[in-house]
ModelCIF file with pLDDT and N, C-alpha, C, O atoms, coordinates in Angstrom:
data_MODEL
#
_entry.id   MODEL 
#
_entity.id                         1 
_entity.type                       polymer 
_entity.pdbx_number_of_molecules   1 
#
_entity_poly.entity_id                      1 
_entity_poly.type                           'polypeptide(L)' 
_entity_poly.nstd_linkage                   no 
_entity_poly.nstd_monomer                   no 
_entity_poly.pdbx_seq_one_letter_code       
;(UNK)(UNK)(UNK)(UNK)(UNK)(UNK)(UNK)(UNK)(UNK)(UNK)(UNK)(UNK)(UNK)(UNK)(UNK)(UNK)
(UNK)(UNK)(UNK)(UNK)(UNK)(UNK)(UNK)(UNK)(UNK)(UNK)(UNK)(UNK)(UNK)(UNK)(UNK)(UNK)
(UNK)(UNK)(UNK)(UNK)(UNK)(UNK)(UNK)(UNK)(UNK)(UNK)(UNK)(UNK)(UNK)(UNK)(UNK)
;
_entity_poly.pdbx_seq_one_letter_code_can   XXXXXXXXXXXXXXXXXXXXXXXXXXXXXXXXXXXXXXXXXXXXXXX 
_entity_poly.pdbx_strand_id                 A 
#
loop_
_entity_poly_seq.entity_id 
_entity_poly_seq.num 
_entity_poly_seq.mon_id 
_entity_poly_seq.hetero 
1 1  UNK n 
1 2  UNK n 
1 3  UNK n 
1 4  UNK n 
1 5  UNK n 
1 6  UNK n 
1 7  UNK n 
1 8  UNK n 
1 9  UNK n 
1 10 UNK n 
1 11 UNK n 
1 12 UNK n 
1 13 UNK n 
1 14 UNK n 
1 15 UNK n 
1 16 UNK n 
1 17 UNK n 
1 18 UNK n 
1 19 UNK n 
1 20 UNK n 
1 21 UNK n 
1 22 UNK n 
1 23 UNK n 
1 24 UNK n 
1 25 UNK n 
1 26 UNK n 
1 27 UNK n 
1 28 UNK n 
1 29 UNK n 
1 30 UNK n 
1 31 UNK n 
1 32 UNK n 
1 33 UNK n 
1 34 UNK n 
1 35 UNK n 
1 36 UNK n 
1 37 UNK n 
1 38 UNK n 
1 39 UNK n 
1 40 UNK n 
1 41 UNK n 
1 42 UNK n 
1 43 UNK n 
1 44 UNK n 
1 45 UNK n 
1 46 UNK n 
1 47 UNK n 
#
_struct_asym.id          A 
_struct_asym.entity_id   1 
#
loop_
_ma_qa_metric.id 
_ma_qa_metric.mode 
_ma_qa_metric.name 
_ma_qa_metric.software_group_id 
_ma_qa_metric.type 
1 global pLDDT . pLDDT 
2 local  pLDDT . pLDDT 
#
_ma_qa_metric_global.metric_id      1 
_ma_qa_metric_global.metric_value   96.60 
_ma_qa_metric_global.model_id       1 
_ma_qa_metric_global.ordinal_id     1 
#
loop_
_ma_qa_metric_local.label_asym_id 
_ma_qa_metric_local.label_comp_id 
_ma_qa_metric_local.label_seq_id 
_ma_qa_metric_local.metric_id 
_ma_qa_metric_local.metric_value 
_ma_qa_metric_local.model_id 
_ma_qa_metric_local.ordinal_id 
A UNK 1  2 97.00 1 1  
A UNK 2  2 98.00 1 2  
A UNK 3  2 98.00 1 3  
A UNK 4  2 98.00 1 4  
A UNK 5  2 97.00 1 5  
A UNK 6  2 97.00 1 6  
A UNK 7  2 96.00 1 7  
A UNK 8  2 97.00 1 8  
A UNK 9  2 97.00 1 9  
A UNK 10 2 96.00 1 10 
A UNK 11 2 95.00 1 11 
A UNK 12 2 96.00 1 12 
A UNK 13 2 96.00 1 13 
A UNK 14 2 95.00 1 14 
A UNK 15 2 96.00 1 15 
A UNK 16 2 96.00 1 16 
A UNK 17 2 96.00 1 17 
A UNK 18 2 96.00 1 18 
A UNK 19 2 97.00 1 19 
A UNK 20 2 98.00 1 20 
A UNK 21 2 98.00 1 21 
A UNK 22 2 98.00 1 22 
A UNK 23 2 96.00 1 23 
A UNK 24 2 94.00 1 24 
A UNK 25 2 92.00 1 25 
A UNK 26 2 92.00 1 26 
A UNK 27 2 90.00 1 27 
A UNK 28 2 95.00 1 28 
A UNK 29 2 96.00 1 29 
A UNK 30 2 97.00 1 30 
A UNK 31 2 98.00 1 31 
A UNK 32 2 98.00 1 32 
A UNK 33 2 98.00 1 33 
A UNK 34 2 98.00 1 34 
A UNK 35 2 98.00 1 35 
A UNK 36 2 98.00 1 36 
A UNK 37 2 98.00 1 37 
A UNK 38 2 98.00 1 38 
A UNK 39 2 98.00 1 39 
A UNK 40 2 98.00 1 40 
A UNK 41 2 98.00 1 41 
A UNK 42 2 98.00 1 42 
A UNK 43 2 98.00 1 43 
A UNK 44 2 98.00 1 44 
A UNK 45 2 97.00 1 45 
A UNK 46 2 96.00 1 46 
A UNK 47 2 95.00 1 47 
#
loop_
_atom_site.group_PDB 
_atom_site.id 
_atom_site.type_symbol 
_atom_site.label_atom_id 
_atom_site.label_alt_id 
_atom_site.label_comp_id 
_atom_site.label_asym_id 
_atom_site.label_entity_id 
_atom_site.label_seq_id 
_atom_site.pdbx_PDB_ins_code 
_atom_site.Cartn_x 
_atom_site.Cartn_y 
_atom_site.Cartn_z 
_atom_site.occupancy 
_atom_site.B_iso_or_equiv 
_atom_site.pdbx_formal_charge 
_atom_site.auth_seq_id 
_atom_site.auth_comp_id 
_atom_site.auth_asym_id 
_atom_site.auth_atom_id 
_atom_site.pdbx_PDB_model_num 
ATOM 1   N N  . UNK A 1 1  ? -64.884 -5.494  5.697   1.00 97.00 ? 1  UNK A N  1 
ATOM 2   C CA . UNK A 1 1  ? -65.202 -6.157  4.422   1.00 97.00 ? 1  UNK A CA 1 
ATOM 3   C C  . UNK A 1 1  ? -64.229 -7.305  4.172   1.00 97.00 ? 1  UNK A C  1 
ATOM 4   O O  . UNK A 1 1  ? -63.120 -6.773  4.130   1.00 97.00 ? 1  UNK A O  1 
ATOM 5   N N  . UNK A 1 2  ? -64.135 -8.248  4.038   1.00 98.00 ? 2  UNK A N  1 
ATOM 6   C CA . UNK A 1 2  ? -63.778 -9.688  4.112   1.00 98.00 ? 2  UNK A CA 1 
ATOM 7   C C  . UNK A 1 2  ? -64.532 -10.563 3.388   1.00 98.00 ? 2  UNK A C  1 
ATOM 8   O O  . UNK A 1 2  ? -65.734 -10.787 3.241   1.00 98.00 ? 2  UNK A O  1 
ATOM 9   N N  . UNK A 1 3  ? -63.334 -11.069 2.909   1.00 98.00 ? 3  UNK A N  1 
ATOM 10  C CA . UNK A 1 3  ? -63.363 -12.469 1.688   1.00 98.00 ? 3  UNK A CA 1 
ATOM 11  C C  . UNK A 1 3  ? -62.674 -13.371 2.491   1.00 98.00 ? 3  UNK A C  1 
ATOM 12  O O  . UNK A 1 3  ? -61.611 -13.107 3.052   1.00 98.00 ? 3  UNK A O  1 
ATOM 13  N N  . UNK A 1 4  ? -63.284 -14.465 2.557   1.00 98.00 ? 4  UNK A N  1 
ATOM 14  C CA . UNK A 1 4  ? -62.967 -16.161 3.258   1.00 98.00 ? 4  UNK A CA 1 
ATOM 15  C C  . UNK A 1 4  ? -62.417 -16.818 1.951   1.00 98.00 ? 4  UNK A C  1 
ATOM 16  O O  . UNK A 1 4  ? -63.204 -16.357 1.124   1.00 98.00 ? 4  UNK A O  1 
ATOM 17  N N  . UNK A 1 5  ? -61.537 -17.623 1.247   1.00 97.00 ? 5  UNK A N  1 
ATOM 18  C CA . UNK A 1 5  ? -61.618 -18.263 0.384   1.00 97.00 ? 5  UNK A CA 1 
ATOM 19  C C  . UNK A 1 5  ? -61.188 -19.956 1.000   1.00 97.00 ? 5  UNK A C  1 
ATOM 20  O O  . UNK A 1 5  ? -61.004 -20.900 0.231   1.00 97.00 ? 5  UNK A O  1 
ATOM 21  N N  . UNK A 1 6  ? -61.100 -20.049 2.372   1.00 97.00 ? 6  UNK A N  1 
ATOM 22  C CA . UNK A 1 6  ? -61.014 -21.386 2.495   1.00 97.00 ? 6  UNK A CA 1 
ATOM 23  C C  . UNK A 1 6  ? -62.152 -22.305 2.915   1.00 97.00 ? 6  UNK A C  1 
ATOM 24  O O  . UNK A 1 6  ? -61.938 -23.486 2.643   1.00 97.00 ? 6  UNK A O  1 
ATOM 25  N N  . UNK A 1 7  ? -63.300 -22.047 3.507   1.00 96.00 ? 7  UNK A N  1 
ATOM 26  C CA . UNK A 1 7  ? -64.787 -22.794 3.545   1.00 96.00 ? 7  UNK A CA 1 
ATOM 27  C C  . UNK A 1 7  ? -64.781 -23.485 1.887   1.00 96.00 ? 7  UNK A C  1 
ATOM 28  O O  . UNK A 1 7  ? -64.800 -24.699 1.684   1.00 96.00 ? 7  UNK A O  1 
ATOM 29  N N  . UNK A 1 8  ? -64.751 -22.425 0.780   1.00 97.00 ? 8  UNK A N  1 
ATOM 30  C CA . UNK A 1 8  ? -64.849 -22.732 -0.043  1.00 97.00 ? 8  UNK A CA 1 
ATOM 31  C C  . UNK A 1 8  ? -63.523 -24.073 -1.241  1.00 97.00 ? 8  UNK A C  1 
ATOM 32  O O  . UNK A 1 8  ? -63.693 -24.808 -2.213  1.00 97.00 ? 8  UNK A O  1 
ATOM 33  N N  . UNK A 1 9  ? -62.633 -23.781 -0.566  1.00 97.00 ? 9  UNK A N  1 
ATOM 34  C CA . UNK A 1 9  ? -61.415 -24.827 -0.903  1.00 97.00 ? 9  UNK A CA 1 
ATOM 35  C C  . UNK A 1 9  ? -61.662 -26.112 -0.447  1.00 97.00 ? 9  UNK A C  1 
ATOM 36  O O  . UNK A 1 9  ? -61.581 -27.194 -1.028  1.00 97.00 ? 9  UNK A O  1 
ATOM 37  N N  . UNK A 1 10 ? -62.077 -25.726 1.051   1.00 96.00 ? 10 UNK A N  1 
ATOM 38  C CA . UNK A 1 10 ? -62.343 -27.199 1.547   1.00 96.00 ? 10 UNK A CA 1 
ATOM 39  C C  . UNK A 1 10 ? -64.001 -28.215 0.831   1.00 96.00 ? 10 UNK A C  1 
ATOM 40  O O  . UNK A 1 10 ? -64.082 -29.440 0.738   1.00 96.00 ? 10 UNK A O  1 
ATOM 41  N N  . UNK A 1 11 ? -64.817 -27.447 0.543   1.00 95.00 ? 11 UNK A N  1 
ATOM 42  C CA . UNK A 1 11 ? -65.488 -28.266 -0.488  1.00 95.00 ? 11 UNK A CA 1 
ATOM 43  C C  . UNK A 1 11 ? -65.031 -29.492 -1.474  1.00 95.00 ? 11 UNK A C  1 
ATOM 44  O O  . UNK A 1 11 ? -65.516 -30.622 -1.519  1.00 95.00 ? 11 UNK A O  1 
ATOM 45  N N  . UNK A 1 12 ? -63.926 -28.932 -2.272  1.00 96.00 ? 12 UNK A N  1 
ATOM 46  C CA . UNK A 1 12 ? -63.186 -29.727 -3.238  1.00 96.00 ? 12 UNK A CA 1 
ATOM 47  C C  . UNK A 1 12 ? -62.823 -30.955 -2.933  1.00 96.00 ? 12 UNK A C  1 
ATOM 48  O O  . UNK A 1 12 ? -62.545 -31.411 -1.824  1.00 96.00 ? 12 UNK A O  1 
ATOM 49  N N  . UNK A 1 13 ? -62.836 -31.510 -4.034  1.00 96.00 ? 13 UNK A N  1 
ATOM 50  C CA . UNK A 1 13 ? -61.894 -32.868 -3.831  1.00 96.00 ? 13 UNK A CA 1 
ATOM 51  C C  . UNK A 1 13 ? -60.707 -33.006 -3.282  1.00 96.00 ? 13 UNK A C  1 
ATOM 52  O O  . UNK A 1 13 ? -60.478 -31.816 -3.062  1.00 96.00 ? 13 UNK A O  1 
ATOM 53  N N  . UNK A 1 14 ? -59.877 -33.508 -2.937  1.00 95.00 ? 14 UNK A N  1 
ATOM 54  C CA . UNK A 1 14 ? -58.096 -33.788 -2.671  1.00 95.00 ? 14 UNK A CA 1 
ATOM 55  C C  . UNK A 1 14 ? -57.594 -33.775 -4.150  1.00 95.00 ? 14 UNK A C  1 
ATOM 56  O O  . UNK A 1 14 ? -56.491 -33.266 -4.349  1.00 95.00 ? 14 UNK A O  1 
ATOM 57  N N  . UNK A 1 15 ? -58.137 -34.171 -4.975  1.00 96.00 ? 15 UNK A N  1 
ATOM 58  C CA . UNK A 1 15 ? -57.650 -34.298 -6.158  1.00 96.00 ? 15 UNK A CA 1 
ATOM 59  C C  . UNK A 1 15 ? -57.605 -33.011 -7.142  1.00 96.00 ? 15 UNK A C  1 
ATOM 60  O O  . UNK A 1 15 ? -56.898 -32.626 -8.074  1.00 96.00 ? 15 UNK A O  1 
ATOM 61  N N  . UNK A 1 16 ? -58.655 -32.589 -6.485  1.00 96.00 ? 16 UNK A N  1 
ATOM 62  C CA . UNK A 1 16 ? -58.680 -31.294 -7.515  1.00 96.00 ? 16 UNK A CA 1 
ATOM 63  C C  . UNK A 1 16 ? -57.599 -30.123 -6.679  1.00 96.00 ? 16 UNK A C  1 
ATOM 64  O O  . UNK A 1 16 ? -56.718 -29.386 -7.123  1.00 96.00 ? 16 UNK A O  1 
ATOM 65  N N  . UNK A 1 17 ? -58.173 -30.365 -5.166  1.00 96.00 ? 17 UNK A N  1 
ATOM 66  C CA . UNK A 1 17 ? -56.843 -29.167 -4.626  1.00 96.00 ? 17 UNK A CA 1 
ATOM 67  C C  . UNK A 1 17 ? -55.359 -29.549 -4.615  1.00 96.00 ? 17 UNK A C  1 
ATOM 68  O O  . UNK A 1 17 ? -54.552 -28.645 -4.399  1.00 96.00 ? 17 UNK A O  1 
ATOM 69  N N  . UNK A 1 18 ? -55.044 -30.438 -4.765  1.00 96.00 ? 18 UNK A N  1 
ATOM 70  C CA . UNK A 1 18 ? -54.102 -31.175 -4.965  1.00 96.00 ? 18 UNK A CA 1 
ATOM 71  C C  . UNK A 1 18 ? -53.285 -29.890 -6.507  1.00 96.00 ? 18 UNK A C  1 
ATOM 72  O O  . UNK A 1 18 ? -52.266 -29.200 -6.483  1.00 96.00 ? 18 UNK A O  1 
ATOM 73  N N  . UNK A 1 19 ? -54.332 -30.093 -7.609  1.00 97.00 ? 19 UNK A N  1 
ATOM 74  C CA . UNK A 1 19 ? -53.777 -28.994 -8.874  1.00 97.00 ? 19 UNK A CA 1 
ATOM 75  C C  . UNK A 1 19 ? -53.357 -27.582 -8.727  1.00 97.00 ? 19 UNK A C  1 
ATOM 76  O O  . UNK A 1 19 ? -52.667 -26.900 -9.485  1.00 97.00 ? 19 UNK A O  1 
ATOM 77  N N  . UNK A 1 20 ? -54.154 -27.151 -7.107  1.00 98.00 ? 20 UNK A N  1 
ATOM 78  C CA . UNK A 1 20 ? -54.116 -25.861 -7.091  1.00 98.00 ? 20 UNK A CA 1 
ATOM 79  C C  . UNK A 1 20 ? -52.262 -25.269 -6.421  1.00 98.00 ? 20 UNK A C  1 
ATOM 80  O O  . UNK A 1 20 ? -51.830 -24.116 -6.436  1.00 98.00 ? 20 UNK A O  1 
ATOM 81  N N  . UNK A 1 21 ? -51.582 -26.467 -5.938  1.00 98.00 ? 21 UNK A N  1 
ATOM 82  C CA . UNK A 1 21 ? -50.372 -26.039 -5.222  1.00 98.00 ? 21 UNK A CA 1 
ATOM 83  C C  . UNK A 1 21 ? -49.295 -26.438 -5.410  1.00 98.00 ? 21 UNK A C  1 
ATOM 84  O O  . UNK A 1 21 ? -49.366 -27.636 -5.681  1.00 98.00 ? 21 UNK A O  1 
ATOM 85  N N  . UNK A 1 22 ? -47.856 -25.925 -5.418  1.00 98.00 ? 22 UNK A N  1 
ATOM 86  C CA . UNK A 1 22 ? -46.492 -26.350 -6.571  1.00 98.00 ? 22 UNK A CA 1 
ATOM 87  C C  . UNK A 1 22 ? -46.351 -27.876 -5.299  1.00 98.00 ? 22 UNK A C  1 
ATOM 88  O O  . UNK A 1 22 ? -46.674 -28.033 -4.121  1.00 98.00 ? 22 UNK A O  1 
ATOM 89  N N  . UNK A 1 23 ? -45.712 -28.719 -6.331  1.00 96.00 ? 23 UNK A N  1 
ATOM 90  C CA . UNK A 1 23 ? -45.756 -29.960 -5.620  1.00 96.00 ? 23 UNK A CA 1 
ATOM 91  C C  . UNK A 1 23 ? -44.385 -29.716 -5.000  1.00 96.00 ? 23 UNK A C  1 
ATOM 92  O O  . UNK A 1 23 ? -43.626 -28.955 -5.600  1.00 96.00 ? 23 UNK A O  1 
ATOM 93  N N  . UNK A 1 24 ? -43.846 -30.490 -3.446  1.00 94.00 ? 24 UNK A N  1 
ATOM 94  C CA . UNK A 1 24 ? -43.013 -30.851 -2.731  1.00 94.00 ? 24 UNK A CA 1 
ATOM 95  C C  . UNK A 1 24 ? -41.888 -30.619 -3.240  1.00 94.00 ? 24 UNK A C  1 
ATOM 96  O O  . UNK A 1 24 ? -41.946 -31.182 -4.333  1.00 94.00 ? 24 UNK A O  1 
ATOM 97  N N  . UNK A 1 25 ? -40.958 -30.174 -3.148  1.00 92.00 ? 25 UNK A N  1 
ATOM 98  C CA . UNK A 1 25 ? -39.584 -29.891 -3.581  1.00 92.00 ? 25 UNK A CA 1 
ATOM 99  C C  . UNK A 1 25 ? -39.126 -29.558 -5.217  1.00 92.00 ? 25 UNK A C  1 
ATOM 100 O O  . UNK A 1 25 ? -38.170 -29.823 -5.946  1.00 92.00 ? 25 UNK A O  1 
ATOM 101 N N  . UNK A 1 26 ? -40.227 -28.923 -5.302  1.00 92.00 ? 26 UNK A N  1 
ATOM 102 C CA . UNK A 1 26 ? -40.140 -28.377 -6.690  1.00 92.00 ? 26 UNK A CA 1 
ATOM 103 C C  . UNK A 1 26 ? -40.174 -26.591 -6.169  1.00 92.00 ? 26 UNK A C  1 
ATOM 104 O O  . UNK A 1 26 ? -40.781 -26.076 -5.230  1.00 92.00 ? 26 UNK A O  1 
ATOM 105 N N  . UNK A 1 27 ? -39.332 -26.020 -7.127  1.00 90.00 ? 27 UNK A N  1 
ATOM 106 C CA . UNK A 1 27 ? -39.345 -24.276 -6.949  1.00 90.00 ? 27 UNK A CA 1 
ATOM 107 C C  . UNK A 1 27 ? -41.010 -23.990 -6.555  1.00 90.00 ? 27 UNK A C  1 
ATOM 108 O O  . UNK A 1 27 ? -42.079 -24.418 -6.991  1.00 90.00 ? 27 UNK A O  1 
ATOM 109 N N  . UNK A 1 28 ? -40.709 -23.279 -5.766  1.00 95.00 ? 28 UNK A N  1 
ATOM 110 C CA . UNK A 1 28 ? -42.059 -22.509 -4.959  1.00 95.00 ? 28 UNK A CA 1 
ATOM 111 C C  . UNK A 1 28 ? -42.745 -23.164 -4.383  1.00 95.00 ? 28 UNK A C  1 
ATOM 112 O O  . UNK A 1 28 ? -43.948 -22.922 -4.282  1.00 95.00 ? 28 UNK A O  1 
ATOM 113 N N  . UNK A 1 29 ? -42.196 -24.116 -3.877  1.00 96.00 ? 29 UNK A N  1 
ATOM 114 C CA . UNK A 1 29 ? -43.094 -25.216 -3.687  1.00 96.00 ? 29 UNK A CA 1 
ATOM 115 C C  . UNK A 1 29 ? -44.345 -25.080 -2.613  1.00 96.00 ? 29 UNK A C  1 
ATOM 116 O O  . UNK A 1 29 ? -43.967 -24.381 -1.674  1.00 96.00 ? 29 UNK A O  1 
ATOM 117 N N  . UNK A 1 30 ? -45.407 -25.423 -2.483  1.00 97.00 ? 30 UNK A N  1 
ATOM 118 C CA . UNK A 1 30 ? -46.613 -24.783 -1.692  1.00 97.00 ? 30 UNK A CA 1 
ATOM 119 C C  . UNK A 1 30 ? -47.276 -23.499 -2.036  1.00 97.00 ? 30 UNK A C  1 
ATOM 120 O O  . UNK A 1 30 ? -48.208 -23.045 -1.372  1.00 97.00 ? 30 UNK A O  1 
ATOM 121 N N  . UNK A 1 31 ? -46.862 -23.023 -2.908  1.00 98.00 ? 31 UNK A N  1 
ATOM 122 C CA . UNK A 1 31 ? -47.365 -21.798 -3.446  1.00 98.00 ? 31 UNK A CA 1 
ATOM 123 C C  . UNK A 1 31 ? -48.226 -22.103 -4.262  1.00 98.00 ? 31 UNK A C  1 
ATOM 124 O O  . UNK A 1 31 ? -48.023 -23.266 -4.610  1.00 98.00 ? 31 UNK A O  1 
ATOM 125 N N  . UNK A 1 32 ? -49.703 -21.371 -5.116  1.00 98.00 ? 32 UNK A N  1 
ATOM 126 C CA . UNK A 1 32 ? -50.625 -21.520 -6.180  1.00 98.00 ? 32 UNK A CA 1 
ATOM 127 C C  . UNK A 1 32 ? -49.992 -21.823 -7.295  1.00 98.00 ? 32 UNK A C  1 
ATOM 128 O O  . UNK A 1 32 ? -49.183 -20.971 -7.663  1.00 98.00 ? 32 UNK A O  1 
ATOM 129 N N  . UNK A 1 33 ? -50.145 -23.137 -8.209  1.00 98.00 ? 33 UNK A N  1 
ATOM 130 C CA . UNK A 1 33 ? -50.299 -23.227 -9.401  1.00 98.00 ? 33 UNK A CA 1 
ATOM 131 C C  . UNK A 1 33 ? -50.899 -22.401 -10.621 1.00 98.00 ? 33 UNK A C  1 
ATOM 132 O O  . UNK A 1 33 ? -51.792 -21.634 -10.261 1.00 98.00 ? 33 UNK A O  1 
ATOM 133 N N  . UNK A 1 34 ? -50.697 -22.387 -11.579 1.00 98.00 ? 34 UNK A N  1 
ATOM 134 C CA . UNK A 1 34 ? -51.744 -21.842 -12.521 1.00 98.00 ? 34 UNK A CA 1 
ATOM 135 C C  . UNK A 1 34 ? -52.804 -22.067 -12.282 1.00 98.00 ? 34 UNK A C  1 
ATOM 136 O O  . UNK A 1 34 ? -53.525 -21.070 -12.234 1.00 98.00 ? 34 UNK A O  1 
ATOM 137 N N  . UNK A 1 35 ? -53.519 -23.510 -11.993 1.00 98.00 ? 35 UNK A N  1 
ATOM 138 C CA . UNK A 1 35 ? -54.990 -23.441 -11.533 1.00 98.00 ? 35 UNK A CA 1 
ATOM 139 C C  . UNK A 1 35 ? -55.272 -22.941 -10.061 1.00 98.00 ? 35 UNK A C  1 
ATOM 140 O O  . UNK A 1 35 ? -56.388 -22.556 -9.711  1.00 98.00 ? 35 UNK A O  1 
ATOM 141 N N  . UNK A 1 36 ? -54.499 -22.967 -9.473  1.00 98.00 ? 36 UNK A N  1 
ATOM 142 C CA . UNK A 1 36 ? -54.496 -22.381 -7.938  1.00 98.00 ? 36 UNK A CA 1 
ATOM 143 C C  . UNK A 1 36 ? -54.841 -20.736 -8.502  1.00 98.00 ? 36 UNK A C  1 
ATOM 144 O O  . UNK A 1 36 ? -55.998 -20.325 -8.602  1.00 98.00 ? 36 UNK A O  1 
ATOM 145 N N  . UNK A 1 37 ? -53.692 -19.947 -8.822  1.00 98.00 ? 37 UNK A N  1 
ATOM 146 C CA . UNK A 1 37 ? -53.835 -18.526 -8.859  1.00 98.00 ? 37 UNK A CA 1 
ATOM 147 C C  . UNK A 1 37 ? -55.544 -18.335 -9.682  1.00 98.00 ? 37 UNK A C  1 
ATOM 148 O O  . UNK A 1 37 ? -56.418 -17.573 -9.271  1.00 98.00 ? 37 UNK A O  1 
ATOM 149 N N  . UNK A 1 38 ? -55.643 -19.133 -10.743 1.00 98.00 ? 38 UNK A N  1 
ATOM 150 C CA . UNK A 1 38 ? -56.879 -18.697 -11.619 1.00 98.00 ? 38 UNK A CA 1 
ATOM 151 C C  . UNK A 1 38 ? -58.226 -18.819 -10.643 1.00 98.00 ? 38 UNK A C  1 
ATOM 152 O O  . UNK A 1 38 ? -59.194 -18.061 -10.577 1.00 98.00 ? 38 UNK A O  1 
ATOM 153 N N  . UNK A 1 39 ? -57.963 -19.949 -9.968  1.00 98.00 ? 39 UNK A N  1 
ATOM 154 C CA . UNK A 1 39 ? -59.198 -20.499 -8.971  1.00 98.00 ? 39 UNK A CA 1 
ATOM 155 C C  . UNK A 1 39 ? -59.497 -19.493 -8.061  1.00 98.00 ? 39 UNK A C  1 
ATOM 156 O O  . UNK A 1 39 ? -60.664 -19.333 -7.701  1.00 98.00 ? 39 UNK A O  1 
ATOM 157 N N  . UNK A 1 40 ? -58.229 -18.510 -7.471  1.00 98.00 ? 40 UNK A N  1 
ATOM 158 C CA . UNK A 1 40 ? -58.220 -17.401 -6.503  1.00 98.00 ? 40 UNK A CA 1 
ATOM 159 C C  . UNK A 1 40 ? -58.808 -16.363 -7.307  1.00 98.00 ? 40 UNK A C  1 
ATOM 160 O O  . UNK A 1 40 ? -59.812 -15.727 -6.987  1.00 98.00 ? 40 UNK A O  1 
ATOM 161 N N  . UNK A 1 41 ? -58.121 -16.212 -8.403  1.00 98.00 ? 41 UNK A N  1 
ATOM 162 C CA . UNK A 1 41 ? -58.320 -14.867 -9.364  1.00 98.00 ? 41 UNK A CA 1 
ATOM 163 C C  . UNK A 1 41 ? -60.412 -14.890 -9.528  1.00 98.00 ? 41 UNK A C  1 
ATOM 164 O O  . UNK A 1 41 ? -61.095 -13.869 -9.444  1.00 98.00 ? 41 UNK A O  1 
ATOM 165 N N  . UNK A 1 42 ? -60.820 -15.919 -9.698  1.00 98.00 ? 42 UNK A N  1 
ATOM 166 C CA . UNK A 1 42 ? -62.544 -16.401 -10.182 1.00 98.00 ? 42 UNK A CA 1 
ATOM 167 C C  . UNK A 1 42 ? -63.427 -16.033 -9.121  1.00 98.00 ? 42 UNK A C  1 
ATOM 168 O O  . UNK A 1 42 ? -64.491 -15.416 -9.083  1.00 98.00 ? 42 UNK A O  1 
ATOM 169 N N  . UNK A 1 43 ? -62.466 -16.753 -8.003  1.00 98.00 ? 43 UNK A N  1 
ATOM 170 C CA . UNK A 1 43 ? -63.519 -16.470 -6.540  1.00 98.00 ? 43 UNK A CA 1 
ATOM 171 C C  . UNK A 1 43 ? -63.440 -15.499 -6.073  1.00 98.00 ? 43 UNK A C  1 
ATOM 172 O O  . UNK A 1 43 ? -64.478 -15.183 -5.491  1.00 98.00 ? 43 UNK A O  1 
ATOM 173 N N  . UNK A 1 44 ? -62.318 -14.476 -6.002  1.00 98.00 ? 44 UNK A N  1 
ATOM 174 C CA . UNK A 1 44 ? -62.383 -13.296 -5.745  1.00 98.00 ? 44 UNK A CA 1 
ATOM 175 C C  . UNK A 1 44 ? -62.827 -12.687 -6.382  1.00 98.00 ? 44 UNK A C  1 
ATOM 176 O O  . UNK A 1 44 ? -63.586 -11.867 -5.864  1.00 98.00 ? 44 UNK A O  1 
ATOM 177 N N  . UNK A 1 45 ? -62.699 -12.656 -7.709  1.00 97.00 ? 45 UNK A N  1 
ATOM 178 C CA . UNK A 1 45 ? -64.173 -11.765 -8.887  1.00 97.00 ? 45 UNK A CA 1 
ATOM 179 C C  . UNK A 1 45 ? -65.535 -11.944 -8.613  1.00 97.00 ? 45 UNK A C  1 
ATOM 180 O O  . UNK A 1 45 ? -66.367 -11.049 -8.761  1.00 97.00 ? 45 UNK A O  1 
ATOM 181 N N  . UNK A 1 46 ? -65.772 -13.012 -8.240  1.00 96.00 ? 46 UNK A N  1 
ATOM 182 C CA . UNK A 1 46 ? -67.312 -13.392 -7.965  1.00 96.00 ? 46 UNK A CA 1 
ATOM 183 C C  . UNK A 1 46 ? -67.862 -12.641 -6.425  1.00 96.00 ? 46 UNK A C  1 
ATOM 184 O O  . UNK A 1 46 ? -68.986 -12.148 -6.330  1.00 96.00 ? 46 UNK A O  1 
ATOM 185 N N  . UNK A 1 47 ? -66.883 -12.658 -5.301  1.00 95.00 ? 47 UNK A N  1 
ATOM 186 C CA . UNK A 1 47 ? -67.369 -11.856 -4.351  1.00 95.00 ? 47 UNK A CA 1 
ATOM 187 C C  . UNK A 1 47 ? -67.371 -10.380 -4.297  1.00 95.00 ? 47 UNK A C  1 
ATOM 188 O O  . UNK A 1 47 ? -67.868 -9.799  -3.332  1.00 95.00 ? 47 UNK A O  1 
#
């Protein structure tokens, strides 16, 4: 049983995934944003 969530990331704009990840040399950096984690939290509810 398997969930893919990147087919679906790559749809997006650059601009919009761009919101989903901590920017470059900031704490955590590359890790989910608030809209990152929520965007994960939605698509994984939906499957």
């Amino acid at each position: 049983p398997f969930i893919d969530l990147t087919p679906a990331i790559r749809e997006l704009s650059a601009s919009e995934v761009a919101l989903f990840f901590i920017a470059p040399g900031a704490r955590a950096e590359g890790h989910y944003t608030e809209a990152g984690n929520q965007w994960v939290a939605t698509q994984v509810y939906a499957r």
